[in-house]
PDB file of N, CA and C in Angstrom:
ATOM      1  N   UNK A   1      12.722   9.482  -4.133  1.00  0.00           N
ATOM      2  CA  UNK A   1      12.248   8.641  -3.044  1.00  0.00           C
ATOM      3  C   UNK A   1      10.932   9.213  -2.506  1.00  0.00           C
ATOM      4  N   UNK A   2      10.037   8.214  -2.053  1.00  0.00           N
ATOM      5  CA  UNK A   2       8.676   8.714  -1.745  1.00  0.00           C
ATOM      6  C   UNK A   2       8.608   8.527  -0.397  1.00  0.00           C
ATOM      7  N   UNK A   3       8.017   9.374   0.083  1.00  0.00           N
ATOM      8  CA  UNK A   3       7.751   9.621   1.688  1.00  0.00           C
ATOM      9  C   UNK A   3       6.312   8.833   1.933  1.00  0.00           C
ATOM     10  N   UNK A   4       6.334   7.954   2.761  1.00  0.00           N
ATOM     11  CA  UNK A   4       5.063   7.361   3.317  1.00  0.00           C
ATOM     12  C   UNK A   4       4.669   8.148   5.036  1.00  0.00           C
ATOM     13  N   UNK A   5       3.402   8.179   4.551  1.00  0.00           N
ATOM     14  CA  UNK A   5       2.759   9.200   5.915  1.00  0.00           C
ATOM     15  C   UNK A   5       2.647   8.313   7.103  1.00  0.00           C
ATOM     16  N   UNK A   6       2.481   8.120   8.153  1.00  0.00           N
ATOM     17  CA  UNK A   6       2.520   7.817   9.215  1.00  0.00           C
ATOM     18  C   UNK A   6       1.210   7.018   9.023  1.00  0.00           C
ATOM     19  N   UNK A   7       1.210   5.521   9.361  1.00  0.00           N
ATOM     20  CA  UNK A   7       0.022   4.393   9.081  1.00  0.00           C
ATOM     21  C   UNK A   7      -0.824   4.814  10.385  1.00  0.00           C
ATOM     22  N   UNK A   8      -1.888   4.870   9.905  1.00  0.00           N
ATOM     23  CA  UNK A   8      -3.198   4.878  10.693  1.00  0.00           C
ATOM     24  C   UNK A   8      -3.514   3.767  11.950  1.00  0.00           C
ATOM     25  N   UNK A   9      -3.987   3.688  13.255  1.00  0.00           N
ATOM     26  CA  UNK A   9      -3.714   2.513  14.052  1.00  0.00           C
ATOM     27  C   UNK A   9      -4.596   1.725  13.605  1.00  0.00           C
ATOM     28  N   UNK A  10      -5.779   2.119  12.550  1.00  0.00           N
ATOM     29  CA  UNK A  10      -6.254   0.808  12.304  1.00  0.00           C
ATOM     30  C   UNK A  10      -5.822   0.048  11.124  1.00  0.00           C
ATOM     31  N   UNK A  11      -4.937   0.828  10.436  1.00  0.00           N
ATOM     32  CA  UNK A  11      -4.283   0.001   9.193  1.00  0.00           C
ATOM     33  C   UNK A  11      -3.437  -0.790  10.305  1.00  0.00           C
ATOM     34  N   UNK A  12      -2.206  -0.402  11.246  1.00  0.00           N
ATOM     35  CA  UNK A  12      -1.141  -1.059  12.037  1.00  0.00           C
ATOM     36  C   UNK A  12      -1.970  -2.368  12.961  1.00  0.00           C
ATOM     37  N   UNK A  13      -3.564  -2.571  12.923  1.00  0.00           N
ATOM     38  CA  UNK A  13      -4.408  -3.297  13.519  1.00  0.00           C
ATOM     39  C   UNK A  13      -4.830  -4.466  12.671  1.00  0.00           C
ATOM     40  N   UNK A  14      -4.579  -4.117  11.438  1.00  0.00           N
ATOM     41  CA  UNK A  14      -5.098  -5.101  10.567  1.00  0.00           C
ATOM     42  C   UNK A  14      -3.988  -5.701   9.713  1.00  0.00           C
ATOM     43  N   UNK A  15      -2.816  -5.017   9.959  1.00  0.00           N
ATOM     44  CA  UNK A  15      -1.801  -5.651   9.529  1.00  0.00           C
ATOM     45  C   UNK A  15      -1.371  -6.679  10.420  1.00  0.00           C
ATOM     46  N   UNK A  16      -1.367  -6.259  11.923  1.00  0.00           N
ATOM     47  CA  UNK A  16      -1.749  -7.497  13.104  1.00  0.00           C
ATOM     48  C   UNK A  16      -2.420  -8.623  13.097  1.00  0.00           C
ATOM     49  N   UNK A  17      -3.208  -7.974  12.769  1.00  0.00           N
ATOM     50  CA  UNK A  17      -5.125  -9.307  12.619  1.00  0.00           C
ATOM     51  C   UNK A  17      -4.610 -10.630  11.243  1.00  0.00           C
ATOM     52  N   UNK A  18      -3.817  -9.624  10.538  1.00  0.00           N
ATOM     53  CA  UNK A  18      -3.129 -10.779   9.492  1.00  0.00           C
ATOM     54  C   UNK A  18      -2.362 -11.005   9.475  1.00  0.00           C
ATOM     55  N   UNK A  19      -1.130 -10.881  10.249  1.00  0.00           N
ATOM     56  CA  UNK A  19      -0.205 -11.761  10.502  1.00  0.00           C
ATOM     57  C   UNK A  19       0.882 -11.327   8.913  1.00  0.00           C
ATOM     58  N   UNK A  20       0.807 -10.567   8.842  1.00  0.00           N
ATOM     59  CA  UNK A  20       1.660  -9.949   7.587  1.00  0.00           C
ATOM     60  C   UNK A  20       2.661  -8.764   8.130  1.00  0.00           C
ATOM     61  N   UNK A  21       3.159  -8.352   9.438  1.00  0.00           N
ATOM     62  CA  UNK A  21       3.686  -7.158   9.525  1.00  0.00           C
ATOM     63  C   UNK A  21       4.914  -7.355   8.641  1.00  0.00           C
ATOM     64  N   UNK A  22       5.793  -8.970   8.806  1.00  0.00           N
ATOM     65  CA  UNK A  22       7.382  -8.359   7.985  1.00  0.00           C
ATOM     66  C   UNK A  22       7.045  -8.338   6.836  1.00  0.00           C
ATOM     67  N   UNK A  23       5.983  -9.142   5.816  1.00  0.00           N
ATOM     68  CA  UNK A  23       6.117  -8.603   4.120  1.00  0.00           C
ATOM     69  C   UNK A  23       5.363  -7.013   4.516  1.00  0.00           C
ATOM     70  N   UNK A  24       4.346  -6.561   5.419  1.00  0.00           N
ATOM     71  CA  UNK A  24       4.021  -5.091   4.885  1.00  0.00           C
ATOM     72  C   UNK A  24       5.181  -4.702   4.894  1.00  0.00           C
ATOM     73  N   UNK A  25       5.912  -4.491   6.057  1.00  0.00           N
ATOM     74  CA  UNK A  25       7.394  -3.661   5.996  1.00  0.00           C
ATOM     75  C   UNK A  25       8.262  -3.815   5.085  1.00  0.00           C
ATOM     76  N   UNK A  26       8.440  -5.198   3.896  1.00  0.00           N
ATOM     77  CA  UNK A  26       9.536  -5.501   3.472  1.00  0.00           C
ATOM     78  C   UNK A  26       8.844  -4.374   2.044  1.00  0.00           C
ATOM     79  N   UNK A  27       7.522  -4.541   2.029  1.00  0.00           N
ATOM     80  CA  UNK A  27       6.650  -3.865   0.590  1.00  0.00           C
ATOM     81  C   UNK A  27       6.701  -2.637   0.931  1.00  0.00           C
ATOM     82  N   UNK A  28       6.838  -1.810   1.892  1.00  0.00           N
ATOM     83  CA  UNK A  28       6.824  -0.641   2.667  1.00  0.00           C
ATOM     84  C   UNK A  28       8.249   0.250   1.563  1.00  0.00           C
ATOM     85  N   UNK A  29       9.045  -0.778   2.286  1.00  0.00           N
ATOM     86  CA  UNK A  29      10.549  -0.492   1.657  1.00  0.00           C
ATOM     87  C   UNK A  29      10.552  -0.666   0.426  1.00  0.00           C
ATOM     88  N   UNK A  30      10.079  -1.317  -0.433  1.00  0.00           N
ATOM     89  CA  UNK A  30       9.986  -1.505  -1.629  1.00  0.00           C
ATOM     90  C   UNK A  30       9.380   0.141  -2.378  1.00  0.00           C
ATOM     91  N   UNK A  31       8.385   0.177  -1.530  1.00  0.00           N
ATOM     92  CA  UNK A  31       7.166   1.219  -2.272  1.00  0.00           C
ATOM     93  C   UNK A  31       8.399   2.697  -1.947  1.00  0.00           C
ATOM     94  N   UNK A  32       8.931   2.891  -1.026  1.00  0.00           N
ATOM     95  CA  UNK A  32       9.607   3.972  -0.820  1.00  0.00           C
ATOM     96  C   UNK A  32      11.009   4.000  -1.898  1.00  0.00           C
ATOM     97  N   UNK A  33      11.339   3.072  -2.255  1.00  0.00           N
ATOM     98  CA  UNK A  33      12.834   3.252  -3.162  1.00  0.00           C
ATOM     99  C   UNK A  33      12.101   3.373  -4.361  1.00  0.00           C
ATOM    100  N   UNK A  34      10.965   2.715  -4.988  1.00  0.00           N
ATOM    101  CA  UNK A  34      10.677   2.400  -6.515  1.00  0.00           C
ATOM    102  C   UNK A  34       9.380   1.792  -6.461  1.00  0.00           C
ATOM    103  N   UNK A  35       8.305   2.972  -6.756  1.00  0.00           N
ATOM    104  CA  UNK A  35       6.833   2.766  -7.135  1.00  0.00           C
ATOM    105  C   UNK A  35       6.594   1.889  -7.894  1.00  0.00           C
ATOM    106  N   UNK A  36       7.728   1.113  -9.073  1.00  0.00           N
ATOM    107  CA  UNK A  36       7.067   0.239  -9.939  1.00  0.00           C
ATOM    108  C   UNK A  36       8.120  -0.824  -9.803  1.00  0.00           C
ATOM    109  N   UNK A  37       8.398  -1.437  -8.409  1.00  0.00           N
ATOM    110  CA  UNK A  37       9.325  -2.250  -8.302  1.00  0.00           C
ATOM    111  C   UNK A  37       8.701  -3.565  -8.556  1.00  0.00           C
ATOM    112  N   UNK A  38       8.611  -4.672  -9.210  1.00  0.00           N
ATOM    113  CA  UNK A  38       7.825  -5.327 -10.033  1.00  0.00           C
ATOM    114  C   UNK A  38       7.080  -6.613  -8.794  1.00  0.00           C
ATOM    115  N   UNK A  39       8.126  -6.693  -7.578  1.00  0.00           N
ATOM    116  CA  UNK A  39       7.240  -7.267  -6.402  1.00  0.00           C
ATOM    117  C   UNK A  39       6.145  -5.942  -5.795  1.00  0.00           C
ATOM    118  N   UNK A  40       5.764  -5.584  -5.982  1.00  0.00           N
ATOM    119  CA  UNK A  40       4.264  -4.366  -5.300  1.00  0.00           C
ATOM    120  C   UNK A  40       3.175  -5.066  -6.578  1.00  0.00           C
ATOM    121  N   UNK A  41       3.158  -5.434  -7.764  1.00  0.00           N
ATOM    122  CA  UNK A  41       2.097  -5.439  -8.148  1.00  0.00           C
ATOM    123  C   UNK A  41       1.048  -4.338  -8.650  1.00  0.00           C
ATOM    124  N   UNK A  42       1.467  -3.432  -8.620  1.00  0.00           N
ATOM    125  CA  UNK A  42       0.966  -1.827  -7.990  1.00  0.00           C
ATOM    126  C   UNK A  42      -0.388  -1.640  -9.312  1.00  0.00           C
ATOM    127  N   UNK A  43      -1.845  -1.300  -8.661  1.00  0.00           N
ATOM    128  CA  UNK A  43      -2.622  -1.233 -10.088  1.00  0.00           C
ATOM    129  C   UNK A  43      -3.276   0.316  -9.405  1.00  0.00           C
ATOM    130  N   UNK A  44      -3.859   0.611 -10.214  1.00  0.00           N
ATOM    131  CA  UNK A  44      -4.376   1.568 -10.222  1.00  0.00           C
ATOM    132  C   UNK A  44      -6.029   1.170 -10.123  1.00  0.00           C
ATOM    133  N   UNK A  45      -6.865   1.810  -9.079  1.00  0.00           N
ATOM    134  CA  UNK A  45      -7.934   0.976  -8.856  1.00  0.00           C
ATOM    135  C   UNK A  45      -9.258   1.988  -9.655  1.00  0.00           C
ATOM    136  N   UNK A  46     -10.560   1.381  -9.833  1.00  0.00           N
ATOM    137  CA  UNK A  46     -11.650   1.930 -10.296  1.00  0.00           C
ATOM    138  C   UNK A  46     -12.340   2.925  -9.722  1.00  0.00           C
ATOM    139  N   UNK A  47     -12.767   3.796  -9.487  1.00  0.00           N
ATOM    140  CA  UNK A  47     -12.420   4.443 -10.750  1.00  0.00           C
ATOM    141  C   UNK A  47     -11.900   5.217 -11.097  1.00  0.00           C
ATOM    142  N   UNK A  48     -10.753   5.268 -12.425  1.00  0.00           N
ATOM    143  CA  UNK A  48      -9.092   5.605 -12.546  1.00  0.00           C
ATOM    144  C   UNK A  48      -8.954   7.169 -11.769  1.00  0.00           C
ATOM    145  N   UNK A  49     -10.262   8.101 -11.567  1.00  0.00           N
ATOM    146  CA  UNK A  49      -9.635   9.716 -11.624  1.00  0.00           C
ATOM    147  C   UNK A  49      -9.389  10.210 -10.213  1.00  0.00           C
ATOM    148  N   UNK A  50     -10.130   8.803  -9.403  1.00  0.00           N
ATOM    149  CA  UNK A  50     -10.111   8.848  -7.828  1.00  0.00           C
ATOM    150  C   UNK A  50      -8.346   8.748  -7.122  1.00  0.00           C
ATOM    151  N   UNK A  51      -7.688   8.460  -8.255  1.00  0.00           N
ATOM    152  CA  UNK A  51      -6.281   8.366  -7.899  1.00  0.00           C
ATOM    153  C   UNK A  51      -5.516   7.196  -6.880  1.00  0.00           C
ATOM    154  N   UNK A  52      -6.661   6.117  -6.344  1.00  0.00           N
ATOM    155  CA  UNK A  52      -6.156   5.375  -5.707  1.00  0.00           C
ATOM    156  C   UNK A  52      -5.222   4.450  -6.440  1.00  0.00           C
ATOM    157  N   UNK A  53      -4.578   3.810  -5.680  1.00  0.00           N
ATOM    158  CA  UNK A  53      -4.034   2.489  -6.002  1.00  0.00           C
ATOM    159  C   UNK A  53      -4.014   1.319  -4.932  1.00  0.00           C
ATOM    160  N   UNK A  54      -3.595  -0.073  -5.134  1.00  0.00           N
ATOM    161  CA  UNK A  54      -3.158  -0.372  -4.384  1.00  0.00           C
ATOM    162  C   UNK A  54      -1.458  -1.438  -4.635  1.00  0.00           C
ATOM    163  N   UNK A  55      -1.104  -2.650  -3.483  1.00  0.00           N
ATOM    164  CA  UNK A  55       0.250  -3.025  -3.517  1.00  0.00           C
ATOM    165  C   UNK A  55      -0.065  -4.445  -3.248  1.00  0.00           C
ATOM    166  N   UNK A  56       0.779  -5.164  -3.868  1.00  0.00           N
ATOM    167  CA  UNK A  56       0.662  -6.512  -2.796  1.00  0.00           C
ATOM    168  C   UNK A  56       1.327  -6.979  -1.835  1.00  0.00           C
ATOM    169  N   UNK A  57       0.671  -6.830  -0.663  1.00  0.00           N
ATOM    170  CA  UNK A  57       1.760  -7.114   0.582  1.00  0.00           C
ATOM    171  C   UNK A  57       2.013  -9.073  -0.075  1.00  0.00           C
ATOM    172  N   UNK A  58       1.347  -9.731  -0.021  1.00  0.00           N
ATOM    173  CA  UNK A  58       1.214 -11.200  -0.363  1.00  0.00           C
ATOM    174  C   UNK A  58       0.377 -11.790  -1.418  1.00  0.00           C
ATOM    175  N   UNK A  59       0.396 -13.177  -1.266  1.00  0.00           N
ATOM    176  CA  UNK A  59      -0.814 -13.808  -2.313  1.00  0.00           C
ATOM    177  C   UNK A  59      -2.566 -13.219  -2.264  1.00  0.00           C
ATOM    178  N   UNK A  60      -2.420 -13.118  -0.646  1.00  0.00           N
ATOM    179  CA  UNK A  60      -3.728 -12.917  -0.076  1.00  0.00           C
ATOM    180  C   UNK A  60      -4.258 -11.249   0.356  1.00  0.00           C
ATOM    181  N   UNK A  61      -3.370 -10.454   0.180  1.00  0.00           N
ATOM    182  CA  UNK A  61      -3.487  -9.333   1.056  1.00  0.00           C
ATOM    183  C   UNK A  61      -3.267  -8.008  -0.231  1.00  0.00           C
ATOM    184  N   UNK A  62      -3.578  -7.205  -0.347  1.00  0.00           N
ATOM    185  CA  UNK A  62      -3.194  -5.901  -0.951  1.00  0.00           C
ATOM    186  C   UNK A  62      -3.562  -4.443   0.152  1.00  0.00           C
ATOM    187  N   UNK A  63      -3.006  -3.765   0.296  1.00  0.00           N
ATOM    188  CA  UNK A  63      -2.945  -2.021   0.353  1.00  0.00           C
ATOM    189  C   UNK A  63      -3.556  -1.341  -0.384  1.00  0.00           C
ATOM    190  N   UNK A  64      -4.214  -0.661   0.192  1.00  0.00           N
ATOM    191  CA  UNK A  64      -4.506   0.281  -0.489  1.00  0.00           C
ATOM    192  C   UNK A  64      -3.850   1.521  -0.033  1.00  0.00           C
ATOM    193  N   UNK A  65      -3.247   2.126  -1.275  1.00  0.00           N
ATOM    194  CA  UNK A  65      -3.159   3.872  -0.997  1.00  0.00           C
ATOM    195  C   UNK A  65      -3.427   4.933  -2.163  1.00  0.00           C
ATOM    196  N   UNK A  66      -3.182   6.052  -1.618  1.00  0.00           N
ATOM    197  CA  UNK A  66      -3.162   7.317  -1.639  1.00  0.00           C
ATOM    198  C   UNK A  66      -1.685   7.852  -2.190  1.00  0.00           C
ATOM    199  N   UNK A  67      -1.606   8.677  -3.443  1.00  0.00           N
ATOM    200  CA  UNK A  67      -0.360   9.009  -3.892  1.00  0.00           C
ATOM    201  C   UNK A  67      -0.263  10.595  -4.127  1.00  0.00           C
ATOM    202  N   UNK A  68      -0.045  11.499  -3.230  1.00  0.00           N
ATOM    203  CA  UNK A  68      -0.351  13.173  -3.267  1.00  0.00           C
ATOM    204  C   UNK A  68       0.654  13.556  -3.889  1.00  0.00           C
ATOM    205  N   UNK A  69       0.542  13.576  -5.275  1.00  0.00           N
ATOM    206  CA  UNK A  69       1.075  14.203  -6.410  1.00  0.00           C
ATOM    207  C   UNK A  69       2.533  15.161  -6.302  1.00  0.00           C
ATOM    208  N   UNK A  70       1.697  16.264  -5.956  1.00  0.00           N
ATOM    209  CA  UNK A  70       2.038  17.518  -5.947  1.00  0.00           C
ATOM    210  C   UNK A  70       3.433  17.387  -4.596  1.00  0.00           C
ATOM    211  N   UNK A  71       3.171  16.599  -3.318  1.00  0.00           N
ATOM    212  CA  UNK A  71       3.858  16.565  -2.103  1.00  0.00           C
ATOM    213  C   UNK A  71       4.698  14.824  -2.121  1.00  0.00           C
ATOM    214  N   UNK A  72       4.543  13.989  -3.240  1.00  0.00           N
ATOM    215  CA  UNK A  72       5.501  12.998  -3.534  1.00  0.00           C
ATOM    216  C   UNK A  72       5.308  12.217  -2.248  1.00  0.00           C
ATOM    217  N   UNK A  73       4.084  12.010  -1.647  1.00  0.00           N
ATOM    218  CA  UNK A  73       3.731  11.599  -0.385  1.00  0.00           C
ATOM    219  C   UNK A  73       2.369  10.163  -0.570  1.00  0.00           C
ATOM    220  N   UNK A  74       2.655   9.621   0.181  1.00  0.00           N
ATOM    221  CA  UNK A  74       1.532   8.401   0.142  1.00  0.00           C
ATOM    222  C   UNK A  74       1.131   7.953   1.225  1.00  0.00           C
ATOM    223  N   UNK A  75      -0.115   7.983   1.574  1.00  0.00           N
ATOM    224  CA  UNK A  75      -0.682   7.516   2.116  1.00  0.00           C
ATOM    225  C   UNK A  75      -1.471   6.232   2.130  1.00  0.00           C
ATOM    226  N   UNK A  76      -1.287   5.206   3.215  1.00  0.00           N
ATOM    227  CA  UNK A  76      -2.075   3.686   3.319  1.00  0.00           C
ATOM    228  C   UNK A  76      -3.437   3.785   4.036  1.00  0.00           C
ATOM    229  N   UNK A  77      -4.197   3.247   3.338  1.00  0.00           N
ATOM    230  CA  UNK A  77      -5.380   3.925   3.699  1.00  0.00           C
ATOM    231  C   UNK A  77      -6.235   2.571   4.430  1.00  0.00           C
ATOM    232  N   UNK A  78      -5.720   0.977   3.516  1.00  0.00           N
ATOM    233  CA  UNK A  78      -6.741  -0.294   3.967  1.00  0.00           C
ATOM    234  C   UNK A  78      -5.962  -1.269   3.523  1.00  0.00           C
ATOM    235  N   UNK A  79      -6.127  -2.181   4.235  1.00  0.00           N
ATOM    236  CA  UNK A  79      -5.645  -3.539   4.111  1.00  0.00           C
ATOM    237  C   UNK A  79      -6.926  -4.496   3.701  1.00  0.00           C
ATOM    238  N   UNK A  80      -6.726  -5.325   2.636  1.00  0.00           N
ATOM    239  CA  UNK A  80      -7.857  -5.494   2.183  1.00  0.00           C
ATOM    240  C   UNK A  80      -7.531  -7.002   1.708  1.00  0.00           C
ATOM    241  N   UNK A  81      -8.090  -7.748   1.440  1.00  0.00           N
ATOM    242  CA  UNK A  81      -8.443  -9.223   0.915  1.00  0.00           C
ATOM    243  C   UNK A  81      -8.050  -9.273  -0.682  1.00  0.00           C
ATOM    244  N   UNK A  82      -7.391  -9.430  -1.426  1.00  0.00           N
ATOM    245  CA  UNK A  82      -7.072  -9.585  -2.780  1.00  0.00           C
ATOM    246  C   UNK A  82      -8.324 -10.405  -3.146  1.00  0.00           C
ATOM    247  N   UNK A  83      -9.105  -9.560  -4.330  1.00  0.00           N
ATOM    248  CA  UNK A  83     -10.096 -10.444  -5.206  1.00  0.00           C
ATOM    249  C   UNK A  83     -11.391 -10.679  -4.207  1.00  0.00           C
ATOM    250  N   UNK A  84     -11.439  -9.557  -3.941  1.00  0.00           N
ATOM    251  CA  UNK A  84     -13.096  -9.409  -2.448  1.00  0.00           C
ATOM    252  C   UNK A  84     -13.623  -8.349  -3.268  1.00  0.00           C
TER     253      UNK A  84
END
């Protein structure tokens, strides 16, 4: 099980601004039982060695995070526009 770090107030601001808090939370839960649970979508973003990824909260919305290897820990770093 993966530990998610404590969301930033401007990620918890923009999850507001979009009107997505219950799918972030429902993808939240998802991302913590099973990294490749086949609703997250989960890609690995450009460019590959930077280690990001992100999730799909919805049609319209993806996450971005942070996956610290070594400490099995992740961090959400942006809420972002799918395909911007």
């Amino acid at each position: 099980m993966v530990k998610i770090l404590p969301i930033a107030s401007r990620v918890q601001k923009l999850v507001d601004r979009h009107n997505v808090r219950r799918k972030f939370e429902k993808q939240l839960d998802f991302l913590r039982q099973d990294l490749r649970h086949p609703s997250l979508n989960d890609e690995l973003l450009e460019p590959k060695w930077r280690g990001l990824h992100s999730f799909r909260i919805d049609r319209k919305y993806r996450a971005t995070y942070f996956k610290y290897e070594d400490a099995d820990e992740i961090e959400i770093l942006d809420i972002t526009v799918h395909y911007q």
